[in-house]
C-alpha atoms as a PDB file:
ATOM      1  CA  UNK A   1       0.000   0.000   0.000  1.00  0.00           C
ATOM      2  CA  UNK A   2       1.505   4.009  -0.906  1.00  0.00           C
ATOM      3  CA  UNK A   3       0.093   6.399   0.212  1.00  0.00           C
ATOM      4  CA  UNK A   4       0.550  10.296  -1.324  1.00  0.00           C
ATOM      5  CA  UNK A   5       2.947  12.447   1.241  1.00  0.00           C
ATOM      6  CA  UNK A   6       3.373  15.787   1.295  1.00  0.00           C
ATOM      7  CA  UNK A   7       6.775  16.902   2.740  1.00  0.00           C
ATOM      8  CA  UNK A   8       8.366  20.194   3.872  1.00  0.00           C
ATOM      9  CA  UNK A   9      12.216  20.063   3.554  1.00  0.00           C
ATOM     10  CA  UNK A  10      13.780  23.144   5.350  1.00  0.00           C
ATOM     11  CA  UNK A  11      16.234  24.424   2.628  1.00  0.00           C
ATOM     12  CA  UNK A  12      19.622  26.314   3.766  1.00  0.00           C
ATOM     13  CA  UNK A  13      22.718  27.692   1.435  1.00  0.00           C
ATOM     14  CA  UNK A  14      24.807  27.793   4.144  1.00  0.00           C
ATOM     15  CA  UNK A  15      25.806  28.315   8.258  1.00  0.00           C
ATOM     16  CA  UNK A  16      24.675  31.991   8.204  1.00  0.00           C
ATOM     17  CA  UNK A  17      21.288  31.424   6.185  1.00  0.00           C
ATOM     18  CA  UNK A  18      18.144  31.912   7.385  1.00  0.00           C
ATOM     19  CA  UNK A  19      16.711  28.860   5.318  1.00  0.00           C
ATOM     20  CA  UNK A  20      13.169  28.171   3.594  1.00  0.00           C
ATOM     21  CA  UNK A  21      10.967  25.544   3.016  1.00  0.00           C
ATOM     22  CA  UNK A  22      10.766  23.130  -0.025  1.00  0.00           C
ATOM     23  CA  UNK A  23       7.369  21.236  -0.540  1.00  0.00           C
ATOM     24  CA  UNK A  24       7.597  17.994  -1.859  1.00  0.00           C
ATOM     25  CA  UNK A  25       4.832  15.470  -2.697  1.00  0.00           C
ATOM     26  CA  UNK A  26       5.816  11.365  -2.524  1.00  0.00           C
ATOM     27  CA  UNK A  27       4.416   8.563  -3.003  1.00  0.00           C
ATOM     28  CA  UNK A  28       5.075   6.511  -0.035  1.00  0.00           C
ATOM     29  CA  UNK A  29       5.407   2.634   0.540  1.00  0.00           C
ATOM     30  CA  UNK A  30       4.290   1.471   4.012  1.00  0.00           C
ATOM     31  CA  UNK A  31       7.448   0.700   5.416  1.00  0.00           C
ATOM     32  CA  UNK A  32       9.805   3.471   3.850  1.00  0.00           C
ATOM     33  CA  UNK A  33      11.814   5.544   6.325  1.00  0.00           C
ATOM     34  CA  UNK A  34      12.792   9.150   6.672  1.00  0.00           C
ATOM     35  CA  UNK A  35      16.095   8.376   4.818  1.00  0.00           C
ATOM     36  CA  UNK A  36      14.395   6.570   2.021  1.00  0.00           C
ATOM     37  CA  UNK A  37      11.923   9.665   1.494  1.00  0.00           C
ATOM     38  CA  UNK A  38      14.672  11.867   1.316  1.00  0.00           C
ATOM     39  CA  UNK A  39      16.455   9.947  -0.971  1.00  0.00           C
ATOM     40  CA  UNK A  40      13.584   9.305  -3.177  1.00  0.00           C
ATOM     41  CA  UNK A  41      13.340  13.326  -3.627  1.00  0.00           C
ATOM     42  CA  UNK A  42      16.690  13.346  -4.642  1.00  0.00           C
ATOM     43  CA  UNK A  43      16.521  10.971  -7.093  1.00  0.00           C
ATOM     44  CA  UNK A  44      13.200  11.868  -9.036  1.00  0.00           C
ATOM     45  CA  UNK A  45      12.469  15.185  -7.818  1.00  0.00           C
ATOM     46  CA  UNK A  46      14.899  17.871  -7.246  1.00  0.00           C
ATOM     47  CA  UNK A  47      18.740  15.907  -7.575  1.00  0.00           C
ATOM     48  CA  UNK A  48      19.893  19.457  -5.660  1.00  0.00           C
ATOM     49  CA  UNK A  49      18.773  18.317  -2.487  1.00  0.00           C
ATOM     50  CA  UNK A  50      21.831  17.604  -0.448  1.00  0.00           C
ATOM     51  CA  UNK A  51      21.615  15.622   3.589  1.00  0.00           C
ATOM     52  CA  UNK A  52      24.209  13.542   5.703  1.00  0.00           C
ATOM     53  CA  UNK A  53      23.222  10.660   7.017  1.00  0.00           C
ATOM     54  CA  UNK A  54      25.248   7.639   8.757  1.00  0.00           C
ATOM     55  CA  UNK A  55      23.306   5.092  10.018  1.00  0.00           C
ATOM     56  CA  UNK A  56      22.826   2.782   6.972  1.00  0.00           C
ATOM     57  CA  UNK A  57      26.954   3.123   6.626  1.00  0.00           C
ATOM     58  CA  UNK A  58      27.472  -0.241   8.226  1.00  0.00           C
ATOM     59  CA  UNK A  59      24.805  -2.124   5.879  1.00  0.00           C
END
């Protein structure tokens, strides 16, 4: 089952930057995580979007 997400990504250039917020839609499988929405965005909908993650290093 998916179900139709909407998602606000805060958006910032840099240390100093006040930041805004990105809307994304996704379609959504039941047992997706926060990492695999994120990189789902970056892979169909906007390839800019840039986040560090760690804990699937060790996988």
């Amino acid at each position: 089952m998916t179900e139709n997400l909407i998602v606000r990504v805060l958006r910032v250039a840099g240390p100093d930057s006040a930041g805004v917020f990105q809307t994304f839609q996704v379609n959504c499988a039941s047992r997706m995580s926060v990492l695999d929405v994120l990189t789902q965005i970056q892979s169909i909908q906007d390839s800019t979007l840039a986040f560090r993650y760690s804990c699937r290093a060790g996988m």
